[in-house]
Protein backbone atom coordinates (compact mmCIF):
# COMPACT_ATOMS: atom_id res chain seq x y z
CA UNK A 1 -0.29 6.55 -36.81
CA UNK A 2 -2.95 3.79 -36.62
CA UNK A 3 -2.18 0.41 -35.10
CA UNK A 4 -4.68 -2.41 -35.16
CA UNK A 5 -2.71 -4.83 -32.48
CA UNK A 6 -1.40 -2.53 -29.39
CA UNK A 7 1.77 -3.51 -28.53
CA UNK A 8 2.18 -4.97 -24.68
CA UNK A 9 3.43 -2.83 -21.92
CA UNK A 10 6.75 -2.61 -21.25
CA UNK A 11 5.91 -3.44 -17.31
CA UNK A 12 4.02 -6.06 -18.60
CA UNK A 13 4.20 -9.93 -16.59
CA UNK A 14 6.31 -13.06 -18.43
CA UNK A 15 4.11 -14.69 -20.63
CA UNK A 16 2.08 -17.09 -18.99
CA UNK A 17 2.52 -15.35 -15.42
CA UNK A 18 -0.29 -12.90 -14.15
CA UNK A 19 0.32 -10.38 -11.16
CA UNK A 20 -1.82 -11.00 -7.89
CA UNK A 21 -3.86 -8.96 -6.13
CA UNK A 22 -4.39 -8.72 -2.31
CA UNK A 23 -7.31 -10.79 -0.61
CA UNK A 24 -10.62 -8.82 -0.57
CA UNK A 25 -10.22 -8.47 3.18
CA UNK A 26 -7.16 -6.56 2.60
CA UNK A 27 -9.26 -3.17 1.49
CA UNK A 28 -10.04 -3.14 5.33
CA UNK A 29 -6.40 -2.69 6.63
CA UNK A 30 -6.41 0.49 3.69
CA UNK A 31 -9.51 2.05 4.91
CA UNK A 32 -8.82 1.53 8.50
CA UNK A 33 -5.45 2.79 7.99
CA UNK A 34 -6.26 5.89 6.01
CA UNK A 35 -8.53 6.72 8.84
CA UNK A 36 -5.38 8.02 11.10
CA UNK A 37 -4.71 10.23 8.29
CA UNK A 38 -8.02 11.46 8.09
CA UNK A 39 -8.27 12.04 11.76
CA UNK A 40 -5.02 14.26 11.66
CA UNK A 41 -6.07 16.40 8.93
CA UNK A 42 -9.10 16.77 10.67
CA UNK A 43 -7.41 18.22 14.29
CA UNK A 44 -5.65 20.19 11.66
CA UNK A 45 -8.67 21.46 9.57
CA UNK A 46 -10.47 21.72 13.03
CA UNK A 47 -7.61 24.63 14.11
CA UNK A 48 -7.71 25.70 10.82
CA UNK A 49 -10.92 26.70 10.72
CA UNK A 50 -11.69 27.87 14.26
CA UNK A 51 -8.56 29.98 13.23
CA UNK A 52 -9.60 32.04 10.53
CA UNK A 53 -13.44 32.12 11.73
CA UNK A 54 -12.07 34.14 14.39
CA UNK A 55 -10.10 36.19 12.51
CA UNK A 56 -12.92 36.76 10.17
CA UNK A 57 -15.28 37.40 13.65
CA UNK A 58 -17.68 34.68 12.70
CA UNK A 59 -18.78 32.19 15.70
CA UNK A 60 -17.97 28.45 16.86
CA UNK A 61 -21.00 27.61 15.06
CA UNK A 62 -19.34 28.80 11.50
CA UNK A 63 -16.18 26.73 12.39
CA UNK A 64 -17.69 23.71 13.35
CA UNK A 65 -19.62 23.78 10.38
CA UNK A 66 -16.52 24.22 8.33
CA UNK A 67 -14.86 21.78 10.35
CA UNK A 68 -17.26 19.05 9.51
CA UNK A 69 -17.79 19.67 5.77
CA UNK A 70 -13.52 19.16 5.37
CA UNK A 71 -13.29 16.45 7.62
CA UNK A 72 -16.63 14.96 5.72
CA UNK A 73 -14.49 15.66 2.34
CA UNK A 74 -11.55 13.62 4.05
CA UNK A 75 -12.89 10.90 4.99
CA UNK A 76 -14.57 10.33 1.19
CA UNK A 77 -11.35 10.98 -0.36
CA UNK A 78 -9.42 9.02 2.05
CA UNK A 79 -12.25 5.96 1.45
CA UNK A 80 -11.35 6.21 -1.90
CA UNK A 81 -8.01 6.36 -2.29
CA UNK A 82 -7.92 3.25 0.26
CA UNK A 83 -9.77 0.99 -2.48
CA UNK A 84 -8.05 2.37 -5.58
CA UNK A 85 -5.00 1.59 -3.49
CA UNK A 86 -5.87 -1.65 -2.66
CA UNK A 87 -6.99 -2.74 -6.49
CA UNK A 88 -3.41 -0.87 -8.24
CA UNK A 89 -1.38 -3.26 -5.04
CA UNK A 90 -0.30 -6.37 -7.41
CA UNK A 91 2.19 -8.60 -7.09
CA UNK A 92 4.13 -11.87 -8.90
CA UNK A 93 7.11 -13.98 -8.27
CA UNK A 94 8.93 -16.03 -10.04
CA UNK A 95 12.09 -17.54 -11.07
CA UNK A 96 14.21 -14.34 -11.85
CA UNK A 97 12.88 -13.01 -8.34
CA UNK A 98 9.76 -11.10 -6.49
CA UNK A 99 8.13 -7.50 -7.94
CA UNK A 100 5.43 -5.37 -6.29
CA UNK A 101 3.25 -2.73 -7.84
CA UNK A 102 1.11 -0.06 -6.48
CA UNK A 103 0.91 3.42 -6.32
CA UNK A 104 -2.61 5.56 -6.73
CA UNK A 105 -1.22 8.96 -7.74
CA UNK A 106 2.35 8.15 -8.42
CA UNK A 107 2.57 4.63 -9.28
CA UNK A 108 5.50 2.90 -8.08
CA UNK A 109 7.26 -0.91 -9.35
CA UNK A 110 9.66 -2.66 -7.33
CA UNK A 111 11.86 -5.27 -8.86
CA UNK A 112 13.87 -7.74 -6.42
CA UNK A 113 16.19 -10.69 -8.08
CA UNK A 114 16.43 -13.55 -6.43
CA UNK A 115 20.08 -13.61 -5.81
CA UNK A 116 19.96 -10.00 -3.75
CA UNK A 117 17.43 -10.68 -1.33
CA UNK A 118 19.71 -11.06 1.95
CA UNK A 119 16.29 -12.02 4.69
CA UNK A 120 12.70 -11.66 4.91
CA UNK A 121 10.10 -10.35 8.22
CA UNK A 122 6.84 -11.22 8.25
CA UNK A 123 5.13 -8.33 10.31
CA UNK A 124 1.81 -8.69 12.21
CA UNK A 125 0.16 -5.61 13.82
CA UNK A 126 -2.88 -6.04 15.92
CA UNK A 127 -5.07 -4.69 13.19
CA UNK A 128 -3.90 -6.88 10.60
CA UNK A 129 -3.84 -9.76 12.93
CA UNK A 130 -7.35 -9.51 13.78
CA UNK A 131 -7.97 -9.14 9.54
CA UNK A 132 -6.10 -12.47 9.65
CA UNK A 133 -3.02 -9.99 7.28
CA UNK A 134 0.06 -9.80 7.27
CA UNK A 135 2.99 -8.06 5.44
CA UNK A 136 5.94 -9.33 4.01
CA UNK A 137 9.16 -7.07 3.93
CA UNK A 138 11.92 -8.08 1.68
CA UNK A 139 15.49 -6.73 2.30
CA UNK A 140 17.82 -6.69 -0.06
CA UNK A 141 21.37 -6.58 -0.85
CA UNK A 142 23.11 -3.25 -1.04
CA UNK A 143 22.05 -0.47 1.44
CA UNK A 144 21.47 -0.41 4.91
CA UNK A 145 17.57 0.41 4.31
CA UNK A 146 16.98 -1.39 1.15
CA UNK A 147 13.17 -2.91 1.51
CA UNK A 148 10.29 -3.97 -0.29
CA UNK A 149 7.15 -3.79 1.73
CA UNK A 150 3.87 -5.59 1.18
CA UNK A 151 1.68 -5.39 3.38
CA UNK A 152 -2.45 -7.37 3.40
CA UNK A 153 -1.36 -10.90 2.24
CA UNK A 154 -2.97 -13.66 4.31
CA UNK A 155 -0.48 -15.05 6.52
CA UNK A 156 -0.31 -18.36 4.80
CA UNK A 157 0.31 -16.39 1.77
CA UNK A 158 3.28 -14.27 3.38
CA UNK A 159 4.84 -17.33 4.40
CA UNK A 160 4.78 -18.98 0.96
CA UNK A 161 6.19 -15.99 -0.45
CA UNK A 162 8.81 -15.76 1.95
CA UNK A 163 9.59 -19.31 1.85
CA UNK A 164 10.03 -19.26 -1.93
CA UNK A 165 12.42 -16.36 -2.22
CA UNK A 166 14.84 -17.80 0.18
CA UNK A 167 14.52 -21.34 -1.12
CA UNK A 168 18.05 -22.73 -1.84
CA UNK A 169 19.39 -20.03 -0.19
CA UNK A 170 21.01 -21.76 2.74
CA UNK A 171 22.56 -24.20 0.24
CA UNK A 172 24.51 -21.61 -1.47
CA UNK A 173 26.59 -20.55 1.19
């Protein structure tokens, strides 16, 4: 079947409303975070290998070699995945509430009304502090651990968000 107009995704934004993306300096807070996974698999790939060099009676030399090619290959691949994380991260509100996007390998979209979010926390760790970041969390109505995380926003941006999702809410009850 040949279509000359593609029809718009189902996911796709209101008309007239665009998803944002996180601030350039955001990528940092990815990389830098992916870097604690990277350092694990590599104390794991680091056993690993000294582990089956010995069983295979080659020397330290062998499994320090294999050691650094894997934990070489992780960091690349963690690099990576840190910016294409980073660009999929999008974002919109608007009057029928607040969705996130994201996801590298399994792509996940997270769709809040209005009316269920019950409070917001703007989080601050000392990495994203000195990045000048910040992450909004969004809990909503329902279960006990019901959240929406996102983090890199500036903080002025966090605040905005946070202050227009619970807009009019102390007026309703």
């Amino acid at each position: 079947m040949n279509t000359d107009t593609p029809s718009p995704p189902a996911s796709a934004a209101p008309a007239g409303r665009t998803f944002e993306s996180l601030p350039a300096q955001a990528i940092w807070l990815f990389r830098l975070g992916n870097l604690f996974w990277v350092a694990a698999l590599a104390v794991a790939a680091g056993i690993g290998a000294v582990a089956l060099m010995s069983r295979l009676g080659l020397g330290v030399g062998a499994a320090a070699g294999l050691w650094l090619v894997l934990t070489l290959v992780a960091l690349a691949i963690g690099w990576r995945l840190a910016a294409l994380s980073h660009r999929a991260t999008r974002f919109l509100l608007d009057d029928e509430g607040f969705c996130v996007r994201g996801g590298v390998c399994w792509r996940t979209e997270s769709h809040i009304a209005r009316s269920r979010v019950q409070h917001t926390d703007i989080r601050r760790h000392p990495l994203a502090q000195k990045l000048g970041l910040a992450e909004l969390v969004v809990y909503t109505a329902g279960t006990q651990l019901a959240a929406v995380s996102l983090p890199g926003l500036t903080l002025d941006r966090a605040r905005t968000l946070r202050d227009a999702l619970l807009e009019g809410h102390d007026q309703r009850f």
